[in-house]
N, C-alpha and C. Protein backbone atom coordinates (compact mmCIF):
# COMPACT_ATOMS: atom_id res chain seq x y z
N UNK A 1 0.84 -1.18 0.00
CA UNK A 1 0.00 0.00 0.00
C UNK A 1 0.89 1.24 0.00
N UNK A 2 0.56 2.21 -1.17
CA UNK A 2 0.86 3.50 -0.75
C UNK A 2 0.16 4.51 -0.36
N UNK A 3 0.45 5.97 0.30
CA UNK A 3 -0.55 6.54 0.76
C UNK A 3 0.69 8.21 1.27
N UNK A 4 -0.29 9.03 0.54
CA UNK A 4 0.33 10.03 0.42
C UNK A 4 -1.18 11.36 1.39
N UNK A 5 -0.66 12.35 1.61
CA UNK A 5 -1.48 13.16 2.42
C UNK A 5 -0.69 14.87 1.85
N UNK A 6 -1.52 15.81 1.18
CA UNK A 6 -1.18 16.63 1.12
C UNK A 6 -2.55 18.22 1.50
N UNK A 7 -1.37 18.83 1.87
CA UNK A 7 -2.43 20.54 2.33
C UNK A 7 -2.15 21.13 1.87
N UNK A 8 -3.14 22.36 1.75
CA UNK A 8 -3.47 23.13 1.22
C UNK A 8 -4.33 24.46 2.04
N UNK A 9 -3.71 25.47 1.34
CA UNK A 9 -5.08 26.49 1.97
C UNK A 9 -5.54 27.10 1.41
N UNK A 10 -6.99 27.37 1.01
CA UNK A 10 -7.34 28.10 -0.29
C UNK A 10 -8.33 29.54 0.17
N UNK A 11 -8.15 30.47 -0.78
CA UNK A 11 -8.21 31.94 0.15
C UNK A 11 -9.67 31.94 -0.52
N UNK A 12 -10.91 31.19 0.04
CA UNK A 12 -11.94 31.26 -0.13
C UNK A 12 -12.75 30.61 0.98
N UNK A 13 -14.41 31.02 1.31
CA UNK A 13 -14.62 30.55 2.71
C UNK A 13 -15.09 29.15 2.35
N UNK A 14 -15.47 28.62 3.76
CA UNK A 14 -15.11 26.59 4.00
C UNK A 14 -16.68 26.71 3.10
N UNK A 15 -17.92 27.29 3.18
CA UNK A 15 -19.10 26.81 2.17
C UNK A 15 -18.96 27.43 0.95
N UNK A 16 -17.81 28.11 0.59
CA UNK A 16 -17.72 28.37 -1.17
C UNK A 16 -16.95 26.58 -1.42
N UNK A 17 -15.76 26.99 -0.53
CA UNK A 17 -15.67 25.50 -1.02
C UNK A 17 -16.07 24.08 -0.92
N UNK A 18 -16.64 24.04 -0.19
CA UNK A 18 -17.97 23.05 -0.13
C UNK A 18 -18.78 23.27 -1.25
N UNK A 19 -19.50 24.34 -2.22
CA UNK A 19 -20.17 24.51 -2.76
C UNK A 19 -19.62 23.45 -4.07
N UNK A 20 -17.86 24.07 -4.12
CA UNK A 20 -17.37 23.37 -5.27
C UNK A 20 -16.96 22.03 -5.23
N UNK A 21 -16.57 21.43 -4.39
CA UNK A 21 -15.91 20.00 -3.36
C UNK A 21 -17.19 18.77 -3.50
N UNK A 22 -18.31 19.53 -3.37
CA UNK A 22 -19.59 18.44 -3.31
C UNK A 22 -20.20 18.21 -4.77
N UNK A 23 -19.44 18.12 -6.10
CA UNK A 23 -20.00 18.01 -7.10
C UNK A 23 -18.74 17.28 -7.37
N UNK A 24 -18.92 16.06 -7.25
CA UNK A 24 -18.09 14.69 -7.60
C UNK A 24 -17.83 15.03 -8.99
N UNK A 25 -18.69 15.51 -10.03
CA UNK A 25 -17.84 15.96 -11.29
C UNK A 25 -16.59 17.58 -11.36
N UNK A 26 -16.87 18.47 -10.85
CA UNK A 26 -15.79 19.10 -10.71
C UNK A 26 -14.46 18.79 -10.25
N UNK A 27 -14.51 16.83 -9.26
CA UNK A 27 -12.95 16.49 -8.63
C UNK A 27 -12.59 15.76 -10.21
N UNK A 28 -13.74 15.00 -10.46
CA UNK A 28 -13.86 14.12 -11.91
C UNK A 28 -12.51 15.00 -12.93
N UNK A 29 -12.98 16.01 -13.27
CA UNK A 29 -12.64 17.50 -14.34
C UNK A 29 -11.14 17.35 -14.45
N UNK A 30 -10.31 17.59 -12.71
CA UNK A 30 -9.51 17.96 -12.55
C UNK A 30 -8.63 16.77 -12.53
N UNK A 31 -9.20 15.27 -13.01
CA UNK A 31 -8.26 14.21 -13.27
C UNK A 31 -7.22 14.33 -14.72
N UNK A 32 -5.79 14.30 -14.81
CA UNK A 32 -5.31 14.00 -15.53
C UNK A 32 -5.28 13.18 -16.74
N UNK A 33 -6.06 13.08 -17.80
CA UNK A 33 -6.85 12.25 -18.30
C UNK A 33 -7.79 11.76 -18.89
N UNK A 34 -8.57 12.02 -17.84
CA UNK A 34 -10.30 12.55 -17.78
C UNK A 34 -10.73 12.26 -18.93
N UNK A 35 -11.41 11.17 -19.70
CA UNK A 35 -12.41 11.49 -20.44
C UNK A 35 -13.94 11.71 -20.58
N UNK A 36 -13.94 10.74 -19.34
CA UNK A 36 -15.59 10.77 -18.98
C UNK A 36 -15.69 10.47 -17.11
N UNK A 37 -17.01 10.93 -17.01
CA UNK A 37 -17.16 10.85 -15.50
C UNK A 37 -18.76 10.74 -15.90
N UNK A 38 -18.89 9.19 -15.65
CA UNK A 38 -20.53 9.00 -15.43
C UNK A 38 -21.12 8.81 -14.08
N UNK A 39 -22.22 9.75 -13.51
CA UNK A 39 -22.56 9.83 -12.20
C UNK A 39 -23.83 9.00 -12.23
N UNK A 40 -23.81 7.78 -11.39
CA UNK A 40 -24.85 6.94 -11.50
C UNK A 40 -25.89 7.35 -10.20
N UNK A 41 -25.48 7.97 -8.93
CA UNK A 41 -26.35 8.23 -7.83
C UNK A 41 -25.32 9.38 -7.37
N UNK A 42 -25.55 10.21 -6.23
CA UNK A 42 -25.04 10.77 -5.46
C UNK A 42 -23.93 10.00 -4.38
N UNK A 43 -23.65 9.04 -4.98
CA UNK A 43 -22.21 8.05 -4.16
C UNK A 43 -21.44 7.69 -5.33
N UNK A 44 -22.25 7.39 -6.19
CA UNK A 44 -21.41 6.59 -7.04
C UNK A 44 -20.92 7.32 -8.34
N UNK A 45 -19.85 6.76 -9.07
CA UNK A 45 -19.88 7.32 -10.22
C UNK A 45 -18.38 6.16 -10.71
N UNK A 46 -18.57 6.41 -12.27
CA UNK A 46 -17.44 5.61 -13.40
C UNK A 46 -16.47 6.50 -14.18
N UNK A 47 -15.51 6.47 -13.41
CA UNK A 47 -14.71 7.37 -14.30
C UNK A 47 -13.49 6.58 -15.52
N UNK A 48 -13.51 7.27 -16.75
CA UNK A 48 -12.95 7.07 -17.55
C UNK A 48 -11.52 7.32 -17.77
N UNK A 49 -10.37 7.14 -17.62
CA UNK A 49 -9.23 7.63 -18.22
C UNK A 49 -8.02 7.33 -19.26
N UNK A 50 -7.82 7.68 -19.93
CA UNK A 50 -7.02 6.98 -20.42
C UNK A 50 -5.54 7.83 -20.53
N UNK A 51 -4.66 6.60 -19.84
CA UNK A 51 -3.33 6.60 -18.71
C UNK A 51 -2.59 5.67 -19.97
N UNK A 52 -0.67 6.17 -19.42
CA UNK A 52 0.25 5.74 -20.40
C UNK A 52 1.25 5.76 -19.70
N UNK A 53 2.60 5.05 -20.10
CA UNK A 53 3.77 5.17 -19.92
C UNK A 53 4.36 4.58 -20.94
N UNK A 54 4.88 5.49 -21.55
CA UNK A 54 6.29 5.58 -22.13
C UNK A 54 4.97 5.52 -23.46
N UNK A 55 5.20 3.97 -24.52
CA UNK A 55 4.47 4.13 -25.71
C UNK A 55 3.17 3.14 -25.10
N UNK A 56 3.23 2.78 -24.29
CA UNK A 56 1.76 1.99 -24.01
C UNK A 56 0.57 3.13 -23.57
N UNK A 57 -0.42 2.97 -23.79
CA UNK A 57 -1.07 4.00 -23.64
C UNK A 57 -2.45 3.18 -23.41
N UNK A 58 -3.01 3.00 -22.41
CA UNK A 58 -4.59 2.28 -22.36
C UNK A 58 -5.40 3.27 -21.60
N UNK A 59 -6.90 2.82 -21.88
CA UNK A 59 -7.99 3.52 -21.08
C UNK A 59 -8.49 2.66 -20.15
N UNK A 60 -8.34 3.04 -19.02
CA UNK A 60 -9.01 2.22 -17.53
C UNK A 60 -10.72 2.82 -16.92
N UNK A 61 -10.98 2.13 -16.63
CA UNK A 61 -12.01 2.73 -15.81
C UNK A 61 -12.46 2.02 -14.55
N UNK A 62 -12.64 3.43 -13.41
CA UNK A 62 -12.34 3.57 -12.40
C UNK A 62 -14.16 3.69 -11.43
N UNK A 63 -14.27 2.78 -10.58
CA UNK A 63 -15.45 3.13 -10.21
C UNK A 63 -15.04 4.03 -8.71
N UNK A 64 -15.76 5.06 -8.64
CA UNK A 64 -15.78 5.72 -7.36
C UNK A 64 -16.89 5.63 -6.69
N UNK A 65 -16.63 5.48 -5.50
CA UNK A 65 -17.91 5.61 -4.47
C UNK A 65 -17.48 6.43 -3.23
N UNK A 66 -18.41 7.11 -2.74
CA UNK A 66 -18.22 8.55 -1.80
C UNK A 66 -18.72 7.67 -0.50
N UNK A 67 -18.01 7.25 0.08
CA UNK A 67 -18.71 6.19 1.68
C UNK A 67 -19.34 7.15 2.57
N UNK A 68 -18.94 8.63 2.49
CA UNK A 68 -19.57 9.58 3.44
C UNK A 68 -19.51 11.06 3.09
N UNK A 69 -20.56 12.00 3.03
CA UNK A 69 -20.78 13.30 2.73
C UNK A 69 -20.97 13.62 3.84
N UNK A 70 -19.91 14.20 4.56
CA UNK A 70 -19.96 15.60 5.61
C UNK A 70 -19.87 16.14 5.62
N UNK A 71 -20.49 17.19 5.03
CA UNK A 71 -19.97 18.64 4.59
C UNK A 71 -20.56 19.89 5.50
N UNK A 72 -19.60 20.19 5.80
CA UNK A 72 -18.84 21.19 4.58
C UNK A 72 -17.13 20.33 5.30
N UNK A 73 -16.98 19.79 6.18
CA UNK A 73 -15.91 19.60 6.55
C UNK A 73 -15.31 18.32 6.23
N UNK A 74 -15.81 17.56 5.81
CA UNK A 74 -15.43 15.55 5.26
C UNK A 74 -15.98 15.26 4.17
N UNK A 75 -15.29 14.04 3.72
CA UNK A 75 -15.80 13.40 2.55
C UNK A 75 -14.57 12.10 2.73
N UNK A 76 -15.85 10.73 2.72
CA UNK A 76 -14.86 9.72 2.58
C UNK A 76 -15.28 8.79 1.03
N UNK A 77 -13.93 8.39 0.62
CA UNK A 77 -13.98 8.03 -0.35
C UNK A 77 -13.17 6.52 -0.96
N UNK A 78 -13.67 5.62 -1.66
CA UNK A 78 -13.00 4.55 -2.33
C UNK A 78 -13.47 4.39 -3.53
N UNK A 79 -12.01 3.50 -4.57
CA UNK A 79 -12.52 3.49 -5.77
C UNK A 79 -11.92 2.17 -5.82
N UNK A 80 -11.91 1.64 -6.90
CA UNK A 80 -11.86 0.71 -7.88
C UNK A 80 -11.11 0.07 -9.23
N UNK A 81 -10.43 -0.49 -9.71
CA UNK A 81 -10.13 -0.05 -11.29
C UNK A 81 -11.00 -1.38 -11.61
N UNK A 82 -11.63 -1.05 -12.10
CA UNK A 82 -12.52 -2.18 -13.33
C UNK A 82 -11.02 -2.98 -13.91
N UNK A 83 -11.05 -4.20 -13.88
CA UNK A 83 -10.46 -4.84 -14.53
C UNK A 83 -8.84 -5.31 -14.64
N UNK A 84 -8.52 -4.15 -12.82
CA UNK A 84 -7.07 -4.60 -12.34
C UNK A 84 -7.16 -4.57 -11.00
N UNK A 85 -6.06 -5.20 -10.50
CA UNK A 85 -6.27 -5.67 -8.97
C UNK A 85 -5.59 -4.43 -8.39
N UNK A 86 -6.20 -3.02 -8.52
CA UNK A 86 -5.95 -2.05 -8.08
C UNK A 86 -7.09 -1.15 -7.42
N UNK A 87 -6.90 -0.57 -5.98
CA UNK A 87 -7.91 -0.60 -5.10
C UNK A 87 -7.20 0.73 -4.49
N UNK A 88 -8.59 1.68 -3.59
CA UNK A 88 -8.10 2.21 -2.15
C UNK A 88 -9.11 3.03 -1.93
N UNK A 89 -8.71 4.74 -1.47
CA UNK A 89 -9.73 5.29 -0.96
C UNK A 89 -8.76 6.61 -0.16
N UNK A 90 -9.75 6.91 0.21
CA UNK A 90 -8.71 8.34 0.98
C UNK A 90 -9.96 9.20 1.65
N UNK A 91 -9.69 10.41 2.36
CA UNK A 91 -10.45 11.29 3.01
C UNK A 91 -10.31 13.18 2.36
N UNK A 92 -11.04 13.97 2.73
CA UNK A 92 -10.57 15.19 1.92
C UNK A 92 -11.12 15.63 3.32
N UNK A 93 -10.46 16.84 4.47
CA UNK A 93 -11.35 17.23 5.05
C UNK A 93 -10.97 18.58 5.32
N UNK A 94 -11.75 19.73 6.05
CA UNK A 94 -11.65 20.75 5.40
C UNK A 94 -12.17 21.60 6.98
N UNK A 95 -11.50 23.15 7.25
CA UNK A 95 -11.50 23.17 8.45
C UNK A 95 -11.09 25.06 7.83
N UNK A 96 -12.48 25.82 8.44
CA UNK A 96 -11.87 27.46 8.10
C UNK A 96 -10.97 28.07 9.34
N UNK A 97 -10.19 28.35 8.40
CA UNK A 97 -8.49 29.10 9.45
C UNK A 97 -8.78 30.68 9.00
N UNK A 98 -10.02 31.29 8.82
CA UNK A 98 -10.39 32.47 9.22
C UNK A 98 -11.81 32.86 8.46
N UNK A 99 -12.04 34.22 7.98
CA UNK A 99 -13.64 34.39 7.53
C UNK A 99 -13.51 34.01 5.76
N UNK A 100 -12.48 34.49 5.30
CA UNK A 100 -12.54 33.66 3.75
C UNK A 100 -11.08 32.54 3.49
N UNK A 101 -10.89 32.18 4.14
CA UNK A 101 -9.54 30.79 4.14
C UNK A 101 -10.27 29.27 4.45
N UNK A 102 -9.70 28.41 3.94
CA UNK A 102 -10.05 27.27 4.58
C UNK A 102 -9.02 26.47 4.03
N UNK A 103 -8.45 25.69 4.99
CA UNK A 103 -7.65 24.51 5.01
C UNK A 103 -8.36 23.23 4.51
N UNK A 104 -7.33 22.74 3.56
CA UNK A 104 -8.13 21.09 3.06
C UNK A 104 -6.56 19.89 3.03
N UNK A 105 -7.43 19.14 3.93
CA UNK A 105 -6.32 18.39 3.51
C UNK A 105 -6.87 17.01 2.80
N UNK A 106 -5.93 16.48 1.97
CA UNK A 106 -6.51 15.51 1.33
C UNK A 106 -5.67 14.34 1.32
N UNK A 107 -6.13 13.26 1.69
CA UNK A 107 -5.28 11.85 1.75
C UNK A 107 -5.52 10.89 0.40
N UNK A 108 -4.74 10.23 0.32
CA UNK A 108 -4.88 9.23 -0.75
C UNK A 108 -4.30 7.92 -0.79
N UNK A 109 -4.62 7.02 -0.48
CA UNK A 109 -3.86 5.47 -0.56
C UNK A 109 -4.31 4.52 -1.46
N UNK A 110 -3.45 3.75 -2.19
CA UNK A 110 -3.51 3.18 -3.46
C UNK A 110 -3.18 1.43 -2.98
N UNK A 111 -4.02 1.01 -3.58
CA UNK A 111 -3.51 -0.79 -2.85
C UNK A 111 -3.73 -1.56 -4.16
N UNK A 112 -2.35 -1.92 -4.46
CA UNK A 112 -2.35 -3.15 -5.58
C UNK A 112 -2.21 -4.41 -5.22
N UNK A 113 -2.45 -5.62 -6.02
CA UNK A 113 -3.41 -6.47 -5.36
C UNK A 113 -2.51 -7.78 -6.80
N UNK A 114 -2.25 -8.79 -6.04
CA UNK A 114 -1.73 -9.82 -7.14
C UNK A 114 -0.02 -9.99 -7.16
N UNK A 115 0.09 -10.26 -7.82
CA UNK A 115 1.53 -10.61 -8.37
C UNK A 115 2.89 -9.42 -8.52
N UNK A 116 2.06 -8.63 -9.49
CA UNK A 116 2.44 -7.48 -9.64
C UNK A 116 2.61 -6.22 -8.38
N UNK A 117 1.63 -6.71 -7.73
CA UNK A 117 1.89 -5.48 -6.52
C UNK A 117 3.17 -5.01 -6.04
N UNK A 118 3.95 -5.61 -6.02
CA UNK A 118 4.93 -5.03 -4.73
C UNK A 118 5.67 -4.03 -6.06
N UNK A 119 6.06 -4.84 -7.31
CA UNK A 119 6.52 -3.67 -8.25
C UNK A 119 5.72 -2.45 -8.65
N UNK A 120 4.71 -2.49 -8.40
CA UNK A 120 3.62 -1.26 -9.21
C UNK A 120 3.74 -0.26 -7.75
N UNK A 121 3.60 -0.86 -6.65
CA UNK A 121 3.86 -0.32 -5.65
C UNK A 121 4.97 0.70 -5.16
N UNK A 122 6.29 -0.09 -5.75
CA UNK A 122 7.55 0.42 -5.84
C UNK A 122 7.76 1.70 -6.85
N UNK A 123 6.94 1.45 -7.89
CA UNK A 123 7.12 2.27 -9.29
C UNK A 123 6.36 3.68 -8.45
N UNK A 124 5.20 3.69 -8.15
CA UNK A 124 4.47 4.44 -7.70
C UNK A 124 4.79 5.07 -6.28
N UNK A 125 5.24 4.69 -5.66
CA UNK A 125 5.13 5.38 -4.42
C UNK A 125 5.98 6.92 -4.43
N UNK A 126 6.82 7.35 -5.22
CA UNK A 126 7.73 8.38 -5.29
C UNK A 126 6.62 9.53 -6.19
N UNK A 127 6.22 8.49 -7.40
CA UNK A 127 5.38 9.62 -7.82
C UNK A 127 3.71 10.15 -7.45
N UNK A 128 2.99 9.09 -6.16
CA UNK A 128 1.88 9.33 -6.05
C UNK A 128 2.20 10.53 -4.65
N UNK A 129 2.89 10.86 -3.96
CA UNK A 129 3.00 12.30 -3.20
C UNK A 129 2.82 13.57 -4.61
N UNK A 130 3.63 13.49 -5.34
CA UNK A 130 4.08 14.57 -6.16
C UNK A 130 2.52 15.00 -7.22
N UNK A 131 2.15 13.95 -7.46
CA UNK A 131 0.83 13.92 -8.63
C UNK A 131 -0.40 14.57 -7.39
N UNK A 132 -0.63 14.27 -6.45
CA UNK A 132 -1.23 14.27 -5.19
C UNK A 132 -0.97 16.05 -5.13
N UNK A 133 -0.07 16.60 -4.66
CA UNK A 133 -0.05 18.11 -4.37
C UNK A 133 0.02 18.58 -5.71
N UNK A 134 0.31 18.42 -6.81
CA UNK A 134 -0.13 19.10 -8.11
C UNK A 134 -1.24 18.83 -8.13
N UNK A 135 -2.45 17.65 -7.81
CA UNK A 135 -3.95 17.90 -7.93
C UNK A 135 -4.35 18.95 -6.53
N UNK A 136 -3.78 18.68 -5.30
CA UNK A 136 -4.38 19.32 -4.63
C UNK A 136 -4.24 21.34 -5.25
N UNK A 137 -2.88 21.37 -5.63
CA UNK A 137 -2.81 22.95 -6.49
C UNK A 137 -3.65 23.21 -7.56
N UNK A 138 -4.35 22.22 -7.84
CA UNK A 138 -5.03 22.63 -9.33
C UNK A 138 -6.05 22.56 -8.62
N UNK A 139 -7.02 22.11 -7.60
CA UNK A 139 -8.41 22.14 -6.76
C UNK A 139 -8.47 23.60 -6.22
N UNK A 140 -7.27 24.44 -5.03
CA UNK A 140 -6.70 25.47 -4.94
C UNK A 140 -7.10 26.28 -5.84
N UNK A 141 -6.00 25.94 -7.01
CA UNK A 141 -6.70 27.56 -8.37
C UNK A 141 -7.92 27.14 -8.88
N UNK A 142 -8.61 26.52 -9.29
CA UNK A 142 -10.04 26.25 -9.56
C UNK A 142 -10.88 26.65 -8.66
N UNK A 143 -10.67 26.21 -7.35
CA UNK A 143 -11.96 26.94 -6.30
C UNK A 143 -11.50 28.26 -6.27
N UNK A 144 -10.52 28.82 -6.14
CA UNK A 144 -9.97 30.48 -6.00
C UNK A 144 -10.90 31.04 -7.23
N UNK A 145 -10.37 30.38 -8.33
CA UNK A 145 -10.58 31.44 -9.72
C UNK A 145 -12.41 31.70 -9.46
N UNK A 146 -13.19 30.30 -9.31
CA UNK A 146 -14.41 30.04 -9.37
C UNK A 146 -15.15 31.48 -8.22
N UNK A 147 -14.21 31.57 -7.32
CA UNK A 147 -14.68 32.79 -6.29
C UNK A 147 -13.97 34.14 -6.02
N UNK A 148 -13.22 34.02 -7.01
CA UNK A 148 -12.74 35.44 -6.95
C UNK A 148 -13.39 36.45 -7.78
N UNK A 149 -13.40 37.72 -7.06
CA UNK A 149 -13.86 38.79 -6.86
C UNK A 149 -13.42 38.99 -8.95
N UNK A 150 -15.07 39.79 -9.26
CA UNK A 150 -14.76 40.12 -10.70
C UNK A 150 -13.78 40.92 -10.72
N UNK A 151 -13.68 42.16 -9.97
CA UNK A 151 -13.45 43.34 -10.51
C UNK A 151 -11.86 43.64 -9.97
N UNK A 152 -10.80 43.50 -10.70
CA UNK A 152 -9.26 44.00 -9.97
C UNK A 152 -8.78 42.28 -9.52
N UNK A 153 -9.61 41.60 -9.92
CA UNK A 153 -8.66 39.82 -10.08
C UNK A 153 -7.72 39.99 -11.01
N UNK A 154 -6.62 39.33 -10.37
CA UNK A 154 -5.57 39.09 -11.06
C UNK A 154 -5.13 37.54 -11.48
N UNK A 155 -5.45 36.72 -12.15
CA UNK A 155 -5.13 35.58 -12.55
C UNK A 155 -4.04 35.02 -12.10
N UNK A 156 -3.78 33.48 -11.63
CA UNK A 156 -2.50 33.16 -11.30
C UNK A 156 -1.55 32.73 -12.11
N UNK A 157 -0.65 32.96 -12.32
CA UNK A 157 0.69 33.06 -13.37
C UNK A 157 0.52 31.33 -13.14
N UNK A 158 0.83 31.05 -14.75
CA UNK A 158 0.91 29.36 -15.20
C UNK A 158 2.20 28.93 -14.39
N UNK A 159 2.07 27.50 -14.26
CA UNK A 159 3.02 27.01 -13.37
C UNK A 159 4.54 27.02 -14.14
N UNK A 160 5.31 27.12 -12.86
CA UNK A 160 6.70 27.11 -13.55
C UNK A 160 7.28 26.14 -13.05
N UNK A 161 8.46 26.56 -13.17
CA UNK A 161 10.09 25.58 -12.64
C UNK A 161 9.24 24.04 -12.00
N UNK A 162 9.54 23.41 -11.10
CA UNK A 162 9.08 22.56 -10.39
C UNK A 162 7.82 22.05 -10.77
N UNK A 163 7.11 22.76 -10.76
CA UNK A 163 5.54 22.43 -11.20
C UNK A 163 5.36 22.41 -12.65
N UNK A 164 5.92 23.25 -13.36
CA UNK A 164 5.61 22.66 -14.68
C UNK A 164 6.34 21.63 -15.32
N UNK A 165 7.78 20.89 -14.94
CA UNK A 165 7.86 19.73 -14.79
C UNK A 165 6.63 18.33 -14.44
N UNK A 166 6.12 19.16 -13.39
CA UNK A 166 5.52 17.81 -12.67
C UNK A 166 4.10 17.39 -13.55
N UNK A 167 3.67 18.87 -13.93
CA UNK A 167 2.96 18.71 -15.23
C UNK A 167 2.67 18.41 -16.23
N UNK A 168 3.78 18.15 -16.39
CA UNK A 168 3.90 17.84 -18.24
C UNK A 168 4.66 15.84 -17.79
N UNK A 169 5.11 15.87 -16.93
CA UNK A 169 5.25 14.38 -16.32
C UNK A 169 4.06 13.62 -16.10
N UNK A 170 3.07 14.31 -15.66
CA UNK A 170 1.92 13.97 -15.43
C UNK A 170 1.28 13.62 -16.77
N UNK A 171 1.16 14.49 -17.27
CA UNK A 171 0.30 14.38 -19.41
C UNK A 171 1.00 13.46 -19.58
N UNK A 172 2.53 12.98 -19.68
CA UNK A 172 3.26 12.25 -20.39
C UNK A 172 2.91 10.94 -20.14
N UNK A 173 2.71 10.90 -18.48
CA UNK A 173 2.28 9.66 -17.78
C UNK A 173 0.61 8.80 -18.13
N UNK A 174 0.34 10.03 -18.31
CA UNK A 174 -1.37 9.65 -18.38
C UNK A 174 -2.05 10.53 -19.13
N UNK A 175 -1.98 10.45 -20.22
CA UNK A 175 -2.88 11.40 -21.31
C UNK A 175 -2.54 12.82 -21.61
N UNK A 176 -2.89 13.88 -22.18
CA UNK A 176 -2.58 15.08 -22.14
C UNK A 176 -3.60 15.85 -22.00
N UNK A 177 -4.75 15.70 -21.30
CA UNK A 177 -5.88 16.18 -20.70
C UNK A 177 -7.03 15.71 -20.63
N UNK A 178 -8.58 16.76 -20.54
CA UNK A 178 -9.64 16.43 -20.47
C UNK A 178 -9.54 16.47 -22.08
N UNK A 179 -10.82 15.68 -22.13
CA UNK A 179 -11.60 15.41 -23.47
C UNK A 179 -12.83 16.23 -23.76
């Protein structure tokens, strides 16, 4: 098992972001990948991606289920991969550190399952921290942009040095965006 935990603080209040956090397709959006996100109930949903390394390039799909809506402050979560012995789940929870801030932190643990595990395990564990706080930064500027003030916003400068590495590692790894 791996399992990575990253924070964040985003300069918007804890029910703006709740507003955006509780629409299982807006986390859907912000997958690397992403082609589809089918929402079957308010727990469930099938997400589509199609993921690569190096010249192999396949589409997986991923069932998610939401085990608990507490909002504005929790959300527990596990998924699935249709068709590999790959499993886990994680928590997102969320806590205001003043009148428009709120802290989120978000966990993630990945459990492969079979033969293969201990190598997929090995392969992954260095890069699921790093992929982990580049999604939690892209949730960050998405809920910011989504609530910032029309008038005298200033947009946040595209990622650089460090991060735009981890970015374009990311596309390389698993698709080169939404569809």
């Amino acid at each position: 098992m791996i399992e990575t935990e990253q924070t964040v603080v985003i300069d918007a209040a804890i029910g703006d972001v709740w507003n955006y956090v509780s629409d299982i397709q807006r986390w859907a959006a912000l997958m690397p990948g992403m082609r589809e996100c089918a929402v079957a109930d308010a727990n469930d949903s099938r997400w589509t991606l199609k993921v690569g390394v190096g010249g192999l390039v396949r589409t997986v799909k991923v069932d998610v289920h939401v085990d608990e809506w507490d909002g504005p402050g929790r959300v527990l979560f596990s998924y699935k991969l249709d068709g590999d012995p790959v499993q886990g789940g994680g928590t997102y929870t969320a806590k205001a550190v003043g009148e428009s801030r709120t802290e989120i932190v978000l966990n993630v643990r990945v459990e492969g399952g079979g033969p293969m595990a201990p190598m997929w395990e090995a392969m992954g564990k260095p890069l699921l921290p790093q992929l982990a706080k580049g999604f939690a930064g892209q949730l960050k500027a998405e809920i910011e942009a989504v609530n910032a003030p029309a008038a005298g916003h200033v947009p946040a400068a595209a990622p650089s040095g460090f991060f735009a590495r981890l970015r374009n590692l990311w596309r390389a790894l698993f698709g080169r965006g939404r569809a």
